[in-house]
C-alpha atoms as a PDB file:
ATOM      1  CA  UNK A   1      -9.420  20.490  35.765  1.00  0.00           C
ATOM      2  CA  UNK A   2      -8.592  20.092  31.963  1.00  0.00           C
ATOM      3  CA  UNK A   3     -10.490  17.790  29.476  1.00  0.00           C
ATOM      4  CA  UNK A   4     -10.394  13.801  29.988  1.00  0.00           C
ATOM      5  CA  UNK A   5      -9.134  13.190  26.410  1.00  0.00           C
ATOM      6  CA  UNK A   6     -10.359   9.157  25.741  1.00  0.00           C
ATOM      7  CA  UNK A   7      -8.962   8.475  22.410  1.00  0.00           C
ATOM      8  CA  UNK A   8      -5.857  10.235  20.586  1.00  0.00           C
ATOM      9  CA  UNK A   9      -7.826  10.318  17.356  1.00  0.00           C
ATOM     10  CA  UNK A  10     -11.496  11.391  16.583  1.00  0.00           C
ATOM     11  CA  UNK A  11     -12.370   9.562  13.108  1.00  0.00           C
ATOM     12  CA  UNK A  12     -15.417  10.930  11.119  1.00  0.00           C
ATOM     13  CA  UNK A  13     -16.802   9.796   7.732  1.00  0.00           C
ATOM     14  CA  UNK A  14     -17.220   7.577   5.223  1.00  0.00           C
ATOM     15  CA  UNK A  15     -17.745   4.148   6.055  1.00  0.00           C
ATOM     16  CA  UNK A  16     -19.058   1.697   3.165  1.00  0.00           C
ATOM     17  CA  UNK A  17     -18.019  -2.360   2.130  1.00  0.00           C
ATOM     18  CA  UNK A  18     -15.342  -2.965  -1.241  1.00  0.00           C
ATOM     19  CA  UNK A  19     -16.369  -5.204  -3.394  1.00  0.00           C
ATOM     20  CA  UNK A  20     -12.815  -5.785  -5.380  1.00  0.00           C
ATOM     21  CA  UNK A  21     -12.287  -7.518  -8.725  1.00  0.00           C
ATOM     22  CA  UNK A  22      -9.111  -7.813  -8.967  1.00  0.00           C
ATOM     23  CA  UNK A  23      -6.867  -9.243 -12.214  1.00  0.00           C
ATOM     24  CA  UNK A  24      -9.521  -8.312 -14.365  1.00  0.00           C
ATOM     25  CA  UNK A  25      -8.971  -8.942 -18.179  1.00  0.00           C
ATOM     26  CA  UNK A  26     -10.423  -5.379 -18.784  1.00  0.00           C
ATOM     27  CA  UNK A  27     -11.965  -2.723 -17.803  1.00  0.00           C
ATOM     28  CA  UNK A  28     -15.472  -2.729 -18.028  1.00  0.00           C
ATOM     29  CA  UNK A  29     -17.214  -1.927 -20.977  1.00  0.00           C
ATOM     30  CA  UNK A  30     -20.769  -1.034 -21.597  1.00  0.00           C
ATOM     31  CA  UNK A  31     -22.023  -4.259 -23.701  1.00  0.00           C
ATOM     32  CA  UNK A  32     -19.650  -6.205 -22.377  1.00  0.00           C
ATOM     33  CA  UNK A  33     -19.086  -8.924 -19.667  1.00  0.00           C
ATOM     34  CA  UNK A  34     -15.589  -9.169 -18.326  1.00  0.00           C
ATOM     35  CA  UNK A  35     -13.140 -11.550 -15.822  1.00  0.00           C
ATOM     36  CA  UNK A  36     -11.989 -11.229 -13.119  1.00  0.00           C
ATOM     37  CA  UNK A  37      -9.236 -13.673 -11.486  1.00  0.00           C
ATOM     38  CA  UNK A  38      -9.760 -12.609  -7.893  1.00  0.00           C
ATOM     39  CA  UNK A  39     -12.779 -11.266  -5.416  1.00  0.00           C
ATOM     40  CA  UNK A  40     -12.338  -9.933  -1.907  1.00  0.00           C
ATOM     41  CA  UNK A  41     -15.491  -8.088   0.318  1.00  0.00           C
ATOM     42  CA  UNK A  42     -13.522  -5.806   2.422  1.00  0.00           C
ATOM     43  CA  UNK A  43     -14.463  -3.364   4.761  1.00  0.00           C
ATOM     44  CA  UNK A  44     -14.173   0.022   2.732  1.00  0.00           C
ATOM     45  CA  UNK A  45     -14.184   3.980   2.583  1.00  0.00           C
ATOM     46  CA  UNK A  46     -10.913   6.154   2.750  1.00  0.00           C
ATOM     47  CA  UNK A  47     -11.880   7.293   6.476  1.00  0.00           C
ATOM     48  CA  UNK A  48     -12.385   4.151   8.040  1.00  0.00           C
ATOM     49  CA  UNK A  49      -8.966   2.918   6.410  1.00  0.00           C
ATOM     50  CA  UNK A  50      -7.692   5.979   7.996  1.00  0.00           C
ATOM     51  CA  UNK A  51      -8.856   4.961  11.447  1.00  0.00           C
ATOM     52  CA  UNK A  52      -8.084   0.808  11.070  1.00  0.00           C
ATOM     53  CA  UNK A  53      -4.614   1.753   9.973  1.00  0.00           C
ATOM     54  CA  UNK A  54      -3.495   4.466  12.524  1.00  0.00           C
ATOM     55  CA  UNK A  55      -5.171   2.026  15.216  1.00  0.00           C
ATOM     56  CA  UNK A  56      -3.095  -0.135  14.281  1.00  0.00           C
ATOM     57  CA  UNK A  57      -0.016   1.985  14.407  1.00  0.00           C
ATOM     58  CA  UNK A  58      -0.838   2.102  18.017  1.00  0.00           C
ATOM     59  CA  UNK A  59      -3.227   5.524  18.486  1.00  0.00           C
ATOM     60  CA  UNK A  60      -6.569   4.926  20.371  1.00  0.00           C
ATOM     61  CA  UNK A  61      -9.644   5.545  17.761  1.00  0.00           C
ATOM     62  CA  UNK A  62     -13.423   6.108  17.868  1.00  0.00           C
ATOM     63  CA  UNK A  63     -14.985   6.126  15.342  1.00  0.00           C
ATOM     64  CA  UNK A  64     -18.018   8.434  13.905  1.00  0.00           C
ATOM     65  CA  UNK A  65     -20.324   7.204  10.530  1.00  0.00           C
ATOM     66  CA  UNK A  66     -24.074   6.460   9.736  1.00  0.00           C
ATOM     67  CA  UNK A  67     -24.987   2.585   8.588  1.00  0.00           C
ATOM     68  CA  UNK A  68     -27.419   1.191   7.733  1.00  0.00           C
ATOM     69  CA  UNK A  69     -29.182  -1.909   9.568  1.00  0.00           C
ATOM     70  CA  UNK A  70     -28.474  -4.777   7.011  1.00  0.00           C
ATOM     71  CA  UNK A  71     -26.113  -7.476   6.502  1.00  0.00           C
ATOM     72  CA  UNK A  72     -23.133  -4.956   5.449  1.00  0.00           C
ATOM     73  CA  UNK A  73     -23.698  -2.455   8.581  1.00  0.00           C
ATOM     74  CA  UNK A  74     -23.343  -5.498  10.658  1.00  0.00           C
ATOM     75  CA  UNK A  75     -20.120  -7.093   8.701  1.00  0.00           C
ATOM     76  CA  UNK A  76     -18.475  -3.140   9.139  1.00  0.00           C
ATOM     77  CA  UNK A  77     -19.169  -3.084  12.931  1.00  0.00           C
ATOM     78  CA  UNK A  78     -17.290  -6.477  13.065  1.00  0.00           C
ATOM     79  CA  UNK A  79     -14.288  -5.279  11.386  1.00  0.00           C
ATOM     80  CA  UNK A  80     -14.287  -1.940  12.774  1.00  0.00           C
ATOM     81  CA  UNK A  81     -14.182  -3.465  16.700  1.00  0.00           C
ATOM     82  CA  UNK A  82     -11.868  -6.744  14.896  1.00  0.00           C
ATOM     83  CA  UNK A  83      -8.754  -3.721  14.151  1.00  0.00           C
ATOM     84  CA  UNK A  84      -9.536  -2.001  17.828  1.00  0.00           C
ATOM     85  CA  UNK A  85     -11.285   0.930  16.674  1.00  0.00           C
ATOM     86  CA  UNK A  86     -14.168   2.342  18.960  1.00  0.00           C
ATOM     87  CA  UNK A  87     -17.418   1.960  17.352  1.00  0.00           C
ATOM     88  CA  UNK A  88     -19.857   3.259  20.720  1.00  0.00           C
ATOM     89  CA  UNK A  89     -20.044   6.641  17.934  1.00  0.00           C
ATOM     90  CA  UNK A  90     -21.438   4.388  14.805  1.00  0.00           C
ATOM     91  CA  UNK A  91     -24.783   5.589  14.347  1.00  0.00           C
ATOM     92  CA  UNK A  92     -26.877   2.777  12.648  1.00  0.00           C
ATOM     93  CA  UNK A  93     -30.211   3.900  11.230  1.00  0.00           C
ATOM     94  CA  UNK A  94     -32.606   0.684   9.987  1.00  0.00           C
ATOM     95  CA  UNK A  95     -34.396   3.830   7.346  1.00  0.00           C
ATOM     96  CA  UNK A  96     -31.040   3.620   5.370  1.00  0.00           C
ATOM     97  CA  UNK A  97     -29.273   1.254   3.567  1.00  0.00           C
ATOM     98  CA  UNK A  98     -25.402   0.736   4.194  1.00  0.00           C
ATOM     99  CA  UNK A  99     -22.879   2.246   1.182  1.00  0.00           C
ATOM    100  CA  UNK A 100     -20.637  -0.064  -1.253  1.00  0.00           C
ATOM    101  CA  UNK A 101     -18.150   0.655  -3.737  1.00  0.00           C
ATOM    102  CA  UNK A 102     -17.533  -1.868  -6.808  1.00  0.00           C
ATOM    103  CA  UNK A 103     -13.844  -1.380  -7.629  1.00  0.00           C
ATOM    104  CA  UNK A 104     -12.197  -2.995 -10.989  1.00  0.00           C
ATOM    105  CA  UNK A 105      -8.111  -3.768 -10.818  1.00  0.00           C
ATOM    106  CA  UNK A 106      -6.372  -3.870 -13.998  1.00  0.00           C
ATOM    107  CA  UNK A 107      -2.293  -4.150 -13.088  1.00  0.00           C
ATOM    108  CA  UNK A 108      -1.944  -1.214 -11.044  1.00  0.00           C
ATOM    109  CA  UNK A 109      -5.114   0.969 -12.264  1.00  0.00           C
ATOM    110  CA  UNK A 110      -8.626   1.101 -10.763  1.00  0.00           C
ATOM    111  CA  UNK A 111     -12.256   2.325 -11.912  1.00  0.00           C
ATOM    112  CA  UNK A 112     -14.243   2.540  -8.908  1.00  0.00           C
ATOM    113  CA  UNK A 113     -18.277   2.855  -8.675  1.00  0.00           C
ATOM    114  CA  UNK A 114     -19.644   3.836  -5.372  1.00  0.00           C
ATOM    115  CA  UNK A 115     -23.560   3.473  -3.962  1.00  0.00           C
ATOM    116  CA  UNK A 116     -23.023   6.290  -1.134  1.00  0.00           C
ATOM    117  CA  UNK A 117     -25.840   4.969   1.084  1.00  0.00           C
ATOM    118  CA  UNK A 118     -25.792   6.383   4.327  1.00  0.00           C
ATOM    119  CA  UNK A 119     -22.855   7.187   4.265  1.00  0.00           C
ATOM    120  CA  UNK A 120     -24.724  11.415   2.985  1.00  0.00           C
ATOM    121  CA  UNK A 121     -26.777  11.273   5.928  1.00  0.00           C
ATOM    122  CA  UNK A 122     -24.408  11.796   9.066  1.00  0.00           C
ATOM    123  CA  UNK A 123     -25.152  15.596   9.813  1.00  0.00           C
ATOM    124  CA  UNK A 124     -23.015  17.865  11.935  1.00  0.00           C
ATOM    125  CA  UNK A 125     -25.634  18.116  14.309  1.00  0.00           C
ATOM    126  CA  UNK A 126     -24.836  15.021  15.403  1.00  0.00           C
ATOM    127  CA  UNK A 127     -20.842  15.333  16.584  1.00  0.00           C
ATOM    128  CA  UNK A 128     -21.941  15.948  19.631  1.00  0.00           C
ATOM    129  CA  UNK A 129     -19.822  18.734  22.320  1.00  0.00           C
ATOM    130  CA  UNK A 130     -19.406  15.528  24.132  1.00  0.00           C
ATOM    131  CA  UNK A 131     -17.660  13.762  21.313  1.00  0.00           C
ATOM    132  CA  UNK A 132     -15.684  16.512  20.772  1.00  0.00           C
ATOM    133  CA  UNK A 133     -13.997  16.403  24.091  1.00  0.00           C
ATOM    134  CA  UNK A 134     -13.336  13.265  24.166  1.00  0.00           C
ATOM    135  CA  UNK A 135     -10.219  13.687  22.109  1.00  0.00           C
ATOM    136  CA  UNK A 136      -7.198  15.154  20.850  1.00  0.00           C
ATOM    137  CA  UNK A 137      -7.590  15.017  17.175  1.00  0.00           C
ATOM    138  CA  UNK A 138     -10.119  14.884  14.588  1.00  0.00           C
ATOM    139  CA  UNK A 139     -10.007  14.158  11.262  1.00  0.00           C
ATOM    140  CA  UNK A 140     -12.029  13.222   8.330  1.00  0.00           C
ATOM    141  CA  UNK A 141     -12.325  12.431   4.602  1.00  0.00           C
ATOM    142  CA  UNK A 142     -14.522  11.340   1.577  1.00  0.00           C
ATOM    143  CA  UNK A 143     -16.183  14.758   1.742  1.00  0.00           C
ATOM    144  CA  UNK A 144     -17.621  15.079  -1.282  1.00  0.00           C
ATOM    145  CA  UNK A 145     -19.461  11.897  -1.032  1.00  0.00           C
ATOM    146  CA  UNK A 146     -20.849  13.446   2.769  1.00  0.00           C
ATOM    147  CA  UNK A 147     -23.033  16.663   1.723  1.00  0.00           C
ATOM    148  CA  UNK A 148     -23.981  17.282   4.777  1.00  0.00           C
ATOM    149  CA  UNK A 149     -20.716  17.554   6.695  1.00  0.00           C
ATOM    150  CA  UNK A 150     -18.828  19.238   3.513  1.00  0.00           C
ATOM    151  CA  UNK A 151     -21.441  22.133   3.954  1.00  0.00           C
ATOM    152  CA  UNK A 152     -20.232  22.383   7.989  1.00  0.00           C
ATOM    153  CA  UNK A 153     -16.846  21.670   7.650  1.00  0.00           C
ATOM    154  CA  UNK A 154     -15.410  25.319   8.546  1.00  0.00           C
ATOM    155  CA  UNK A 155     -18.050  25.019  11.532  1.00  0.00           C
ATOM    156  CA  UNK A 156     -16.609  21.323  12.211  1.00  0.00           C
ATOM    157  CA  UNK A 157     -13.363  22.196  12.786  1.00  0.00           C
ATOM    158  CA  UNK A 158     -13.639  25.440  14.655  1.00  0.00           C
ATOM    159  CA  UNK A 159     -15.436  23.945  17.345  1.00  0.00           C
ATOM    160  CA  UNK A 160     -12.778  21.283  17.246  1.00  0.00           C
ATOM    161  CA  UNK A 161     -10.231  24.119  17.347  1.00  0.00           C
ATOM    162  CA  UNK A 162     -12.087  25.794  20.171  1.00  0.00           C
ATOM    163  CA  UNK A 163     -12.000  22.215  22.464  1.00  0.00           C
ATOM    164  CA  UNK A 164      -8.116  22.119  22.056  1.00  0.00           C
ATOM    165  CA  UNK A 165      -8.309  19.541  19.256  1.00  0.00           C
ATOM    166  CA  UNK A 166      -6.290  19.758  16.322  1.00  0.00           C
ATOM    167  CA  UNK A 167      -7.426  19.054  12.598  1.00  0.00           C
ATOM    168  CA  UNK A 168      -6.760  17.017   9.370  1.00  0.00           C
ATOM    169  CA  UNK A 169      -8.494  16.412   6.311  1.00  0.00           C
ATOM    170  CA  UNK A 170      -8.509  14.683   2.989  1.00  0.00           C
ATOM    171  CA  UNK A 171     -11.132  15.392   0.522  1.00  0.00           C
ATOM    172  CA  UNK A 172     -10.334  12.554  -1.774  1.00  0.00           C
ATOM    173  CA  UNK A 173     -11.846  12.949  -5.195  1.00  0.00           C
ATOM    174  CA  UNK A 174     -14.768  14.856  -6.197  1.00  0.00           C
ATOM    175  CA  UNK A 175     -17.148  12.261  -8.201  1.00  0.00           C
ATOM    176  CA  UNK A 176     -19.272  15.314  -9.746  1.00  0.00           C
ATOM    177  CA  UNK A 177     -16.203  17.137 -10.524  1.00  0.00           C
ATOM    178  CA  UNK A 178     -17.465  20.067  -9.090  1.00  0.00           C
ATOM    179  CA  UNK A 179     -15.107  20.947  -6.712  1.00  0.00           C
ATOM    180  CA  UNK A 180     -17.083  23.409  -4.992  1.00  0.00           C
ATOM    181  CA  UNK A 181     -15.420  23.489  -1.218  1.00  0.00           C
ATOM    182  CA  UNK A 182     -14.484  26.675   0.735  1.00  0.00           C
ATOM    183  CA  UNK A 183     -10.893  26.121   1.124  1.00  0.00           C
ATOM    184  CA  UNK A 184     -10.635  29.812   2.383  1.00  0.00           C
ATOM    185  CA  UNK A 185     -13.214  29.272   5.175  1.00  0.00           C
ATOM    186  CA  UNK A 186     -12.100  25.925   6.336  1.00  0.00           C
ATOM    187  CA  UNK A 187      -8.086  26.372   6.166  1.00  0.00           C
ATOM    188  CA  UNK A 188      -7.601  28.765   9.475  1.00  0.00           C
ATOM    189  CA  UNK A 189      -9.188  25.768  11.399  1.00  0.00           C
ATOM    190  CA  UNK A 190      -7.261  23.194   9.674  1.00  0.00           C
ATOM    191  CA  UNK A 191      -3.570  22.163  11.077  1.00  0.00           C
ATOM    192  CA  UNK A 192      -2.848  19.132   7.817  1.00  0.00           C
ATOM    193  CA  UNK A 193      -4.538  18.986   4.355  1.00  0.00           C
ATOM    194  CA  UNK A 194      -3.510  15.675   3.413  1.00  0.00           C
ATOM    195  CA  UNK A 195      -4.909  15.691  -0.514  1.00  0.00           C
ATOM    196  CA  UNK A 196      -3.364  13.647  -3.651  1.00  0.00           C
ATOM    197  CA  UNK A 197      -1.622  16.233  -6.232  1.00  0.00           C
ATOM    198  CA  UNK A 198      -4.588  15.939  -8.435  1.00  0.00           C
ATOM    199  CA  UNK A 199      -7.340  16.936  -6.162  1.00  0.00           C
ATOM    200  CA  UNK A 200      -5.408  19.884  -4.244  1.00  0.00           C
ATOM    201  CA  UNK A 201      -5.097  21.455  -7.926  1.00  0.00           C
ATOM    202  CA  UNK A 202      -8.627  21.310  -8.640  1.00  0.00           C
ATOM    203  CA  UNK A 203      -9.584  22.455  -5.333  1.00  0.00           C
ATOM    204  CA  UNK A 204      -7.638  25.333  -6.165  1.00  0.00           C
ATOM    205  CA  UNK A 205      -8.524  26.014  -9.381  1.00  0.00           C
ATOM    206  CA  UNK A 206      -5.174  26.347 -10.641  1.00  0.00           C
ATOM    207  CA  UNK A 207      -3.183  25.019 -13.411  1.00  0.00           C
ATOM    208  CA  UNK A 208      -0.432  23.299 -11.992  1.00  0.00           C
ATOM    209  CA  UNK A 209       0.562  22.337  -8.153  1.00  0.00           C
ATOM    210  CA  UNK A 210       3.440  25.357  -7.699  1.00  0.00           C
ATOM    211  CA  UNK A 211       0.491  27.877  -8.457  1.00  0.00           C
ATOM    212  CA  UNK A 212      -1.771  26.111  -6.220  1.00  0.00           C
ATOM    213  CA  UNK A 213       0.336  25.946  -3.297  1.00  0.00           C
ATOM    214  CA  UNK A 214       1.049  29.907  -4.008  1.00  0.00           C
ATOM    215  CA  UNK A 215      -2.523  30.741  -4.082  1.00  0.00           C
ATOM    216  CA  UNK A 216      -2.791  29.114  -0.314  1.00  0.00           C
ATOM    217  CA  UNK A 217       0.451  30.186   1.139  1.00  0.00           C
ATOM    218  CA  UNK A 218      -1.054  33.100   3.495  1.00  0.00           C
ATOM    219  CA  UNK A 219      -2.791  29.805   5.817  1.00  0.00           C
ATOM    220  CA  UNK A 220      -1.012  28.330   8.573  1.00  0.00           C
ATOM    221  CA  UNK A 221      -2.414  24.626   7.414  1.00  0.00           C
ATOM    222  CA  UNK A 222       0.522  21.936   6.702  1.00  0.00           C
ATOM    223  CA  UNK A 223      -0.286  20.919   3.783  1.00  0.00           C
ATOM    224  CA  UNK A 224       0.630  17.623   2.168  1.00  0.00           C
ATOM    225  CA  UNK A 225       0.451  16.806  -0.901  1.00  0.00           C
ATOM    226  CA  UNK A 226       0.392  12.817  -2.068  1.00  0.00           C
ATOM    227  CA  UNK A 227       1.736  12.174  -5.891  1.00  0.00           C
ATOM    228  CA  UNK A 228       2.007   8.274  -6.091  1.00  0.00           C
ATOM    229  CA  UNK A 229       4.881   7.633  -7.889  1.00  0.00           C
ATOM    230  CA  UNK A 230       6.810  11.151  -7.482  1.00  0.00           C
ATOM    231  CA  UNK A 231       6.646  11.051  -3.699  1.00  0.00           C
ATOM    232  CA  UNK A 232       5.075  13.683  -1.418  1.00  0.00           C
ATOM    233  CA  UNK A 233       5.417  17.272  -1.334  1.00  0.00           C
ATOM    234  CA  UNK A 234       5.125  19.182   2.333  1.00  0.00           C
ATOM    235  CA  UNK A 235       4.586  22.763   2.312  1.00  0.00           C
ATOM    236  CA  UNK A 236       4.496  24.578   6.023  1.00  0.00           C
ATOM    237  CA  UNK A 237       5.455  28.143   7.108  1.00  0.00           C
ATOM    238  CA  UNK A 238       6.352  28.506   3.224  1.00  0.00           C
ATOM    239  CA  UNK A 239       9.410  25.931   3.836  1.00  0.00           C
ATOM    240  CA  UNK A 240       8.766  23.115   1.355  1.00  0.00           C
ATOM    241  CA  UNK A 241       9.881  19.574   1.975  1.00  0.00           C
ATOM    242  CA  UNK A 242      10.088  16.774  -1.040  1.00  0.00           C
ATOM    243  CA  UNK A 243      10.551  13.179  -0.051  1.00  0.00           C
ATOM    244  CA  UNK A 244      10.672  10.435  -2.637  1.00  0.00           C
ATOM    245  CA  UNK A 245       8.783   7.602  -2.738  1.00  0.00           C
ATOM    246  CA  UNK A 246       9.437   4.733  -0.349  1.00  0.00           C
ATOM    247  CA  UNK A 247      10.812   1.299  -2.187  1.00  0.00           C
ATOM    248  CA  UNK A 248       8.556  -1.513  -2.595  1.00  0.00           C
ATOM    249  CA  UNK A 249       8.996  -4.201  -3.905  1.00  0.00           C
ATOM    250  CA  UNK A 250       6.104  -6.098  -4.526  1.00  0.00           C
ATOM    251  CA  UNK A 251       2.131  -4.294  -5.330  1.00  0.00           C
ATOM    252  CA  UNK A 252      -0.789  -6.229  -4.449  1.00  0.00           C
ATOM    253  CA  UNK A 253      -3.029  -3.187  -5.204  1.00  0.00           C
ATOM    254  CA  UNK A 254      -3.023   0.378  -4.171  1.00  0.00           C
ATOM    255  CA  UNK A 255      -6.471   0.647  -2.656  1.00  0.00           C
ATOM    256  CA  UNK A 256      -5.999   2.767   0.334  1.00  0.00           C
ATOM    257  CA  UNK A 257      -2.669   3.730   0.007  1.00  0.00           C
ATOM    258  CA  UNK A 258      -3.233   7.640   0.625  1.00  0.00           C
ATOM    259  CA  UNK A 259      -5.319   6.690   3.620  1.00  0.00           C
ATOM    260  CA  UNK A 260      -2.543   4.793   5.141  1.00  0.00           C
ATOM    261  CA  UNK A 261       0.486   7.298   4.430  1.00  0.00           C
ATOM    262  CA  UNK A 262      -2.490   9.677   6.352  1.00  0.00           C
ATOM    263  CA  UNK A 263      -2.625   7.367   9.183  1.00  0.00           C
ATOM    264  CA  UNK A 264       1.191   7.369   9.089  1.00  0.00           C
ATOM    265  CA  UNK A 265       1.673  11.037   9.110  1.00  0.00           C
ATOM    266  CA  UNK A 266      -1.204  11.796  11.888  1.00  0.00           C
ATOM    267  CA  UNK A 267       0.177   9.082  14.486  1.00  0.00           C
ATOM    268  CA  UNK A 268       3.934  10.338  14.151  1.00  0.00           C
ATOM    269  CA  UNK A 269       2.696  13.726  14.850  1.00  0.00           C
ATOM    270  CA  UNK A 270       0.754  12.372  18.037  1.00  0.00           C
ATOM    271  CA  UNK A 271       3.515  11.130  19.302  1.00  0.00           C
ATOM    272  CA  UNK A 272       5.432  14.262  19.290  1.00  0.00           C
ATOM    273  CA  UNK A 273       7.188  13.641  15.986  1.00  0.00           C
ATOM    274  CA  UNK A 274       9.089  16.676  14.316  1.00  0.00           C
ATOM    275  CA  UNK A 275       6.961  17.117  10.942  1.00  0.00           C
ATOM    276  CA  UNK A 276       9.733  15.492   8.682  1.00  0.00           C
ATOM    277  CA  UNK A 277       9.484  12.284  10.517  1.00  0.00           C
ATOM    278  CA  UNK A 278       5.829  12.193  10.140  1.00  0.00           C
ATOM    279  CA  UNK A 279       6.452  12.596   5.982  1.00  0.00           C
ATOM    280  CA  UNK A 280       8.698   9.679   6.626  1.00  0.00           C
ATOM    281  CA  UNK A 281       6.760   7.771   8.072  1.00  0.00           C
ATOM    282  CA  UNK A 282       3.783   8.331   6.372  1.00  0.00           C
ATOM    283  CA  UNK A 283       5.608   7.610   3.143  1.00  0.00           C
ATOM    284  CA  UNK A 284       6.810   4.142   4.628  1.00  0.00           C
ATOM    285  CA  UNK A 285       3.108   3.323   5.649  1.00  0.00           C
ATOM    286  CA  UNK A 286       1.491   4.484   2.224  1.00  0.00           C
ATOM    287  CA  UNK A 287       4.308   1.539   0.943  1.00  0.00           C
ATOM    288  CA  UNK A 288       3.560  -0.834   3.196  1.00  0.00           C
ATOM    289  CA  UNK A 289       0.241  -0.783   2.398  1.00  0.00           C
ATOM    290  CA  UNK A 290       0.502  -2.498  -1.183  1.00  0.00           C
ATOM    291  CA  UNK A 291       1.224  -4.950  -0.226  1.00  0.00           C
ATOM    292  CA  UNK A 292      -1.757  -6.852   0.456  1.00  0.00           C
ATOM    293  CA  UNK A 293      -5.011  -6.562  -0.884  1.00  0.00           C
ATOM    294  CA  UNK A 294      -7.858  -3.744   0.388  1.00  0.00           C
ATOM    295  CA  UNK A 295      -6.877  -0.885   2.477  1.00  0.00           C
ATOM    296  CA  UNK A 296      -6.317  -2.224   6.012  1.00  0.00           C
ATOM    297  CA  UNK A 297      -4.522  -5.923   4.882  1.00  0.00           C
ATOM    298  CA  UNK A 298      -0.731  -4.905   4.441  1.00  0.00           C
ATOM    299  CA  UNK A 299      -0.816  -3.170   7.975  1.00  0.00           C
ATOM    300  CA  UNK A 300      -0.252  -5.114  10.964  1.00  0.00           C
ATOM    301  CA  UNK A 301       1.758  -2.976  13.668  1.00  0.00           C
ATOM    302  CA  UNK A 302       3.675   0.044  13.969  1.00  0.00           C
ATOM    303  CA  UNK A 303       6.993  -2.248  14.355  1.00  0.00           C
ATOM    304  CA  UNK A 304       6.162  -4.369  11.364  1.00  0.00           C
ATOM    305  CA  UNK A 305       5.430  -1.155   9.125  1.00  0.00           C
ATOM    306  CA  UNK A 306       8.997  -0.179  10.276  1.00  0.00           C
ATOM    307  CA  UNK A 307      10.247  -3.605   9.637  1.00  0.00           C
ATOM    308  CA  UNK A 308       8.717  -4.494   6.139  1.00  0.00           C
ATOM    309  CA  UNK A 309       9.709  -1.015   4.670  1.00  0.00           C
ATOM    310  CA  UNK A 310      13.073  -1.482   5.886  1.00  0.00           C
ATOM    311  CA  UNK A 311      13.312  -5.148   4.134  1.00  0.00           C
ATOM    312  CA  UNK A 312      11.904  -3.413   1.026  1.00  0.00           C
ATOM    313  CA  UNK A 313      13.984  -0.073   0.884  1.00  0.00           C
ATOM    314  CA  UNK A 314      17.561  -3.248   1.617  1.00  0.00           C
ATOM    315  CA  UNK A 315      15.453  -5.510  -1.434  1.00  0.00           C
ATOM    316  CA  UNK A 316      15.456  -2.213  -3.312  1.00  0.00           C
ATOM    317  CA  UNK A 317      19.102  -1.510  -3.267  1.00  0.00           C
END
């Protein structure tokens, strides 16, 4: 008899609270005290906008992060179960104290500040063989703000691969600058690197994207590569497809935008989606997403994500 699967999508990382000024007058400055027009405490970190968003698209989701036991650990367990994502894999630990990021909105740029919490203390040790076979997918993000999973990561996803799981990843950005991941170790167990232009060039250590995407091209990994404004690059199999960037028509704020055109992508390829589609409608999700403030606000359903970026691409015209 084969495995039971009991959710489509295995979620694991960071999980933390957003504080958000938004319509600030500045940026901060050291010295100074600032406005800000607007304030929203929102449940936060680019995984668990990942897993709200793709629940919402319609995939079943458990979720796997470290809390602590305080007032925010408690709030993030709320909203977690509130956007029907499984939370029996939330680990909460009363020696820790739960993560927050501060971020700062000024028109359509952000400065971000992030208390990691314990969100570095979920070790692989602790995705269990059990966990594991409880699903079809797995994917995480935020790695370089989780130490001890970035140091596993090749070990991670090869026991995913060896379960009959397949794989995704986004690193997001690298707050030390550092960079220091093992690309060449983790990218035969990895089906979709879903980074931002910026990051998959330093990862590289390259000079430009072409050269980056050269320097990779012997993996089997899909990789796709977010660049805001320009669109999204796919590269697969050394075919490369360019899509442009879906209209919109109105930005709230762009918090969790690359989480969402993740959650996109990963549930079209669930559902048996050629891997064009899923760059469509990833592309349509990262849209929809502006439009409301936080990461998780501007998606509702997989029918009104199809819906709203339809109004917007007629608006558009």
């Amino acid at each position: 008899m084969g495995k039971q699967n009991n959710c489509d999508v295995l979620v694991v990382g960071d999980l933390n609270v957003d504080l958000i000024m938004n319509k600030i007058n500045k940026m901060p400055q050291i010295g100074e005290e600032q406005r800000a027009d607007e304030m929203d405490l929102v449940m936060g970190g680019s995984t668990a906008i990942f897993a709200c968003n793709i629940a919402k698209l319609g995939s079943k989701v458990e979720f796997m992060s470290k809390l602590g036991d305080d007032s925010f650990g408690k709030f993030l367990l709320k909203e977690m179960a509130s956007h029907n994502v499984g939370i029996d894999s939330i680990i909460t630990d009363p020696s820790l104290r739960t993560g927050a990021t501060i971020i700062f909105i000024l028109n359509n740029d952000r400065m971000m500040v992030t208390y990691p919490g314990s969100m570095e203390h979920l070790a692989i040790e602790e995705i269990t063989d059990e966990i594991l076979e409880s699903a079809k997918h797995i994917h995480t993000s935020a790695i370089f703000f989780q130490p001890l999973l970035k140091k596993n990561l090749a070990d991670l996803f090869t026991r995913a691969k060896e379960k009959g799981l397949t794989t995704s990843m986004d690193t997001q950005w690298d707050p030390e600058e550092k960079w220091n991941l093992d690309l060449e170790a983790i990218l035969p167990h990895l089906d979709f690197f879903l980074p931002n232009e910026d990051e998959f060039i330093r990862l590289a250590g390259k000079p430009d994207l072409d050269s980056a995407l050269d320097a990779l091209a012997n993996h089997n990994t899909c990789f796709v590569i977010k660049r805001g404004a320009k669109g999204a690059i796919m590269v697969h199999q050394k075919k490369r497809t360019e899509i442009a960037p879906a209209p919109i028509t109105e930005i709230v704020d762009t918090i969790g935008a690359g989480d969402s055109f993740n959650a996109g992508f990963i549930h079209a390829y669930l559902n048996g989606k050629d891997l064009e589609s899923c760059l469509e409608e990833g592309n349509r999700t990262a849209a929809v997403s502006t439009t409301a403030a936080g990461g998780v606000q501007g998606i509702v359903s997989y029918n009104q994500v199809a819906e709203k970026a339809e109004e917007m691409r007629r608006l558009k015209k």
